[in-house]
C-alpha atoms as a PDB file:
ATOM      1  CA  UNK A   1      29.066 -43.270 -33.122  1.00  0.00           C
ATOM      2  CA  UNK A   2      32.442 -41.250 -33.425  1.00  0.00           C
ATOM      3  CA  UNK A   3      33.426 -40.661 -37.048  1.00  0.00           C
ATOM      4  CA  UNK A   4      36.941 -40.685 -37.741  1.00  0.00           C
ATOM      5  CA  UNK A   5      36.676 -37.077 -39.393  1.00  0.00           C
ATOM      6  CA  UNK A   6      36.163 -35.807 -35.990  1.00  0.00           C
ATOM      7  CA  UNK A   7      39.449 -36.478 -34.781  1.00  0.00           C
ATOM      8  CA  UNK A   8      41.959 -34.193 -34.608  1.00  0.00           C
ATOM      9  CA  UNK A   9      45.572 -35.017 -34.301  1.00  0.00           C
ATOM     10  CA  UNK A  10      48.417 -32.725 -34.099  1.00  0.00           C
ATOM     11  CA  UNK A  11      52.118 -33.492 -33.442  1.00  0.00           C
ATOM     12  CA  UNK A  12      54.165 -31.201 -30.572  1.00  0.00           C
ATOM     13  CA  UNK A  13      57.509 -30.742 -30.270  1.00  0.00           C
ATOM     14  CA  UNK A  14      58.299 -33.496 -27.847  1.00  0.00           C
ATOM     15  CA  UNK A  15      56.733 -36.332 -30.570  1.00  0.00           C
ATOM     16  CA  UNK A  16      53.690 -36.722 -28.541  1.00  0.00           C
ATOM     17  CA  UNK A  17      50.609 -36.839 -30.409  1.00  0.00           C
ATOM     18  CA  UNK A  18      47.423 -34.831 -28.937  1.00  0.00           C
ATOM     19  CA  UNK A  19      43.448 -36.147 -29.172  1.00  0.00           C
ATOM     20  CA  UNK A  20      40.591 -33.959 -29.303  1.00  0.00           C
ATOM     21  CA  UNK A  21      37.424 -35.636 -28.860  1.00  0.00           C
ATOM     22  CA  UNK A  22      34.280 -33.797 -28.881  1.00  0.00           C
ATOM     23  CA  UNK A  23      36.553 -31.120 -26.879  1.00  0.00           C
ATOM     24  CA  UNK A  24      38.130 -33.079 -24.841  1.00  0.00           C
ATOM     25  CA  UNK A  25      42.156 -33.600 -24.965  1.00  0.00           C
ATOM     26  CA  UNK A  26      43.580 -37.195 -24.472  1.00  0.00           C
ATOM     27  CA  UNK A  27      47.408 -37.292 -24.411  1.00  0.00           C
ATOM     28  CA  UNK A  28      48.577 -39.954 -26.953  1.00  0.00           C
ATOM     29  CA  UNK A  29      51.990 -41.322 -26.881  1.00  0.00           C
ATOM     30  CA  UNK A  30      51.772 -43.107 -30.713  1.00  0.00           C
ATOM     31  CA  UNK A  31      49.489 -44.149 -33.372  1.00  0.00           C
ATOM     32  CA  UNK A  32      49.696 -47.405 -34.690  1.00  0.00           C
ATOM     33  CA  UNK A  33      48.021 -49.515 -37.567  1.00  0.00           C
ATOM     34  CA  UNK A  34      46.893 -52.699 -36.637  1.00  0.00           C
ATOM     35  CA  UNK A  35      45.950 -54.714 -39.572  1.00  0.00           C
ATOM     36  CA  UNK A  36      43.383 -57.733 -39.001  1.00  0.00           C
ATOM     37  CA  UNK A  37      43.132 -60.518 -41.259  1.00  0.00           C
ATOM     38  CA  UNK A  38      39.724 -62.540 -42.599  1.00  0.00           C
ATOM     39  CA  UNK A  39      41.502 -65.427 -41.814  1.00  0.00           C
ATOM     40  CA  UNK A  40      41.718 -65.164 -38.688  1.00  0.00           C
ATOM     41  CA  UNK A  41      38.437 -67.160 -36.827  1.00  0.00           C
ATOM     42  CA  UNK A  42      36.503 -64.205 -35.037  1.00  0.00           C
ATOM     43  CA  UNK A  43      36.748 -62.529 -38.883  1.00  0.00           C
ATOM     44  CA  UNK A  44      35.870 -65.446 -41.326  1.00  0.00           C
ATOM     45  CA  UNK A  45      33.476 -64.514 -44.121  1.00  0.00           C
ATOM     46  CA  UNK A  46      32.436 -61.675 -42.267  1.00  0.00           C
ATOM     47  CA  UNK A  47      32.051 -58.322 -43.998  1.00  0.00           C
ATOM     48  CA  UNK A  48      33.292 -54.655 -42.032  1.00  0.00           C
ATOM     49  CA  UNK A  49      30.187 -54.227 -40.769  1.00  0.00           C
ATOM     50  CA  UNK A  50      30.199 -57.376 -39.252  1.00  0.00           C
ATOM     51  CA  UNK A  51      33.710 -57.547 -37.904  1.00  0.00           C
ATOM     52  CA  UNK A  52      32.593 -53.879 -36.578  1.00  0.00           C
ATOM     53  CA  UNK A  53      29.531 -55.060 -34.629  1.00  0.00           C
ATOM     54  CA  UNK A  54      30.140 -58.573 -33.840  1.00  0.00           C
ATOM     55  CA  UNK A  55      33.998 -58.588 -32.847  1.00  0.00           C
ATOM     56  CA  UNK A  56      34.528 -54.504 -31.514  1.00  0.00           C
ATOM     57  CA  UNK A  57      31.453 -53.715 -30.124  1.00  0.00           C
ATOM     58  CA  UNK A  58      30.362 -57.170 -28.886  1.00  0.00           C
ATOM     59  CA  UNK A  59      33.332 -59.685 -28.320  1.00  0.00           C
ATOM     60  CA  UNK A  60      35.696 -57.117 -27.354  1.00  0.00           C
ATOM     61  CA  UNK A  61      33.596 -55.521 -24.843  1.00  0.00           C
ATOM     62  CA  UNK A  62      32.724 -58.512 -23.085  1.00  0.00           C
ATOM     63  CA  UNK A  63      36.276 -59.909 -23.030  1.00  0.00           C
ATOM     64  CA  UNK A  64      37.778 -59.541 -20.113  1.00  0.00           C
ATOM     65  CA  UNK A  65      40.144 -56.575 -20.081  1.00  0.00           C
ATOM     66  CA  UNK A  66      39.339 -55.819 -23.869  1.00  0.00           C
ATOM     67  CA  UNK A  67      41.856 -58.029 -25.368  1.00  0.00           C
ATOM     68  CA  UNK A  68      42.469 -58.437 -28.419  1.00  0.00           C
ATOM     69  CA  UNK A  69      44.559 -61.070 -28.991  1.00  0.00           C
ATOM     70  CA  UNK A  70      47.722 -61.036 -31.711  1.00  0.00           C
ATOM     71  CA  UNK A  71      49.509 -63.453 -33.302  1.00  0.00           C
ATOM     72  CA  UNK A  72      52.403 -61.513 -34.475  1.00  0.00           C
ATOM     73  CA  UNK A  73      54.155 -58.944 -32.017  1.00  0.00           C
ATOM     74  CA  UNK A  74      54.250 -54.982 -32.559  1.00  0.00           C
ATOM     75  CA  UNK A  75      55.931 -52.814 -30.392  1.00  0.00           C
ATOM     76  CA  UNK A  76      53.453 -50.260 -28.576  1.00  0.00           C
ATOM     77  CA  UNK A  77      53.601 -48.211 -25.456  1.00  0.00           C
ATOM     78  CA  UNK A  78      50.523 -47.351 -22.989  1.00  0.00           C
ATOM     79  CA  UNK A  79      48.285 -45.075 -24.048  1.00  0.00           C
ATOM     80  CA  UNK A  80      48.690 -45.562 -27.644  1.00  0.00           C
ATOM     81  CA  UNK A  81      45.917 -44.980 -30.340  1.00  0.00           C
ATOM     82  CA  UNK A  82      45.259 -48.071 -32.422  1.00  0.00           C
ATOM     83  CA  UNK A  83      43.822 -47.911 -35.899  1.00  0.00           C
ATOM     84  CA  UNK A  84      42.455 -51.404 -36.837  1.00  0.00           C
ATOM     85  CA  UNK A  85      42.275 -52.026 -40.826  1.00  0.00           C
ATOM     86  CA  UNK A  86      40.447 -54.290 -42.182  1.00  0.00           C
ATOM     87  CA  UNK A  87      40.434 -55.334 -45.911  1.00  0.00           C
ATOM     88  CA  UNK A  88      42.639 -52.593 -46.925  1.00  0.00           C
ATOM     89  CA  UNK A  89      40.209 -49.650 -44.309  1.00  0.00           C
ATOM     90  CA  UNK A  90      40.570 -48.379 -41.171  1.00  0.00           C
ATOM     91  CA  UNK A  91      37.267 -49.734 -39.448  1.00  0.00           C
ATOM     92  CA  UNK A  92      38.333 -48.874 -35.415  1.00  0.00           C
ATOM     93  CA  UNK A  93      40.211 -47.282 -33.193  1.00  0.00           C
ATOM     94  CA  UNK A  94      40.754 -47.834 -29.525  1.00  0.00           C
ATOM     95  CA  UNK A  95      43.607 -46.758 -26.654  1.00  0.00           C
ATOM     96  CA  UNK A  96      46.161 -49.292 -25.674  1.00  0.00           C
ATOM     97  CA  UNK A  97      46.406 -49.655 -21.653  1.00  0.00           C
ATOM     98  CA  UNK A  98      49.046 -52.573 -21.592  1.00  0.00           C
ATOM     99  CA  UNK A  99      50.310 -55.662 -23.374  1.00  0.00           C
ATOM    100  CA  UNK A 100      49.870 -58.988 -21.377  1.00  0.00           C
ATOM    101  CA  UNK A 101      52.257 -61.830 -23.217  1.00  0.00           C
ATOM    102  CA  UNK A 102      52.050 -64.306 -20.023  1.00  0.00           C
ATOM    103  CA  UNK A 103      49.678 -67.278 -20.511  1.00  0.00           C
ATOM    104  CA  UNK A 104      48.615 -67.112 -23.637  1.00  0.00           C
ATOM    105  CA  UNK A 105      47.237 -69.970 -25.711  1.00  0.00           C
ATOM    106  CA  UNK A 106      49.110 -70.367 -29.270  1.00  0.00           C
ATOM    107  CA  UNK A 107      48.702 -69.714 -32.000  1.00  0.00           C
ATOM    108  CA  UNK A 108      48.826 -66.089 -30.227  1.00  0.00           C
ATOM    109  CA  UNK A 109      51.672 -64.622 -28.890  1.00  0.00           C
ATOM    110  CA  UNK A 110      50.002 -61.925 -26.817  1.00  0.00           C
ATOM    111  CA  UNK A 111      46.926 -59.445 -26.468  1.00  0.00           C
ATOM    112  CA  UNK A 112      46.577 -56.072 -26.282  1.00  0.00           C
ATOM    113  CA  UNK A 113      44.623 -54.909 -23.121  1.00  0.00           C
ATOM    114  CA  UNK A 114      42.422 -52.071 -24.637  1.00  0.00           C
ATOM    115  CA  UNK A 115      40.515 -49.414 -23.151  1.00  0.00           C
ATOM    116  CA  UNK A 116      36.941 -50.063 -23.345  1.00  0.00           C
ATOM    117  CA  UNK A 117      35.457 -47.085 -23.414  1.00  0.00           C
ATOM    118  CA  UNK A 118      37.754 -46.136 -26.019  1.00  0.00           C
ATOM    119  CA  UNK A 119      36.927 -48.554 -28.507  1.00  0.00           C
ATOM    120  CA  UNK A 120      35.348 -47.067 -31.618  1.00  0.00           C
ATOM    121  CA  UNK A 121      34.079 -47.678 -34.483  1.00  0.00           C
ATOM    122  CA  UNK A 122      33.361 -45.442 -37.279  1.00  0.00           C
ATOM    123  CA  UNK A 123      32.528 -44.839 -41.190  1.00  0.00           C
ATOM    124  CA  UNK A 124      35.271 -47.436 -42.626  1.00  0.00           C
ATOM    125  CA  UNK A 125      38.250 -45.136 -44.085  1.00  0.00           C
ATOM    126  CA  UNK A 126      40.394 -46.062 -47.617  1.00  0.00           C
ATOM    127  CA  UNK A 127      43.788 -46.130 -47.810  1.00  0.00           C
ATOM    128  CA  UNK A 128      43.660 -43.203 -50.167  1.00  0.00           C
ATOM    129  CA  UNK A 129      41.458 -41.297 -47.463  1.00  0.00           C
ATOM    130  CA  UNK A 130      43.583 -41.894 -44.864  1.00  0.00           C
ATOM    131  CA  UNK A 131      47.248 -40.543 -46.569  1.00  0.00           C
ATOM    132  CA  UNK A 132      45.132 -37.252 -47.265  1.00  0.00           C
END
């Protein structure tokens, strides 16, 4: 398991954000939030450890292409880093590859095709945490 605290970001000079993982450099174009709601059906009544086991590491892996499905749209470009938050914490992260908005069954408007061997989850991070 990759703990957030291993990451390092750092911004260059042509707004491009730069990975290190474990010593190895992944371009990044953005970072974006995703927040998830315990609404939603995969999520209901479950806690983060739940949502981290069950949904990341078992229904998104065996979904074809890694989607994650959204009902509201955010702009993103390939090879973004997304931070999932869950009940006010970043829970998982994971690298965007595309965003397929054809066929989809409402009440989504998309899904994110994700990396899967990207897909990480991690120590759960607060709000307060995460602006330090």
């Amino acid at each position: 398991m990759l703990l957030i605290q291993d990451y390092k970001v750092y911004k260059n000079l042509n707004s491009f954000y730069r990975l290190w993982e474990n010593g190895s450099k992944y371009m990044i174009s953005e970072i974006r939030i995703i927040p998830m709601s315990s609404k939603d059906d995969d999520m209901k009544n479950k806690s983060t450890i739940e949502v981290q086991h069950d949904f990341f590491m078992t229904t998104l892996m065996n979904r074809a292409r890694g989607k994650y499905y959204y009902k509201t749209r955010i702009k993103a470009i390939p090879n973004s880093l997304f931070l999932f938050q869950y009940k006010g914490q970043i829970i998982a992260s994971a690298n965007l590859i595309s965003i397929d908005e054809d066929n989809i069954k409402s009440p989504y408007k998309g899904a994110f095709l994700l990396k899967k061997d990207s897909i990480k989850i991690f120590n759960p991070i607060t709000s307060d945490k995460f602006k330090k």
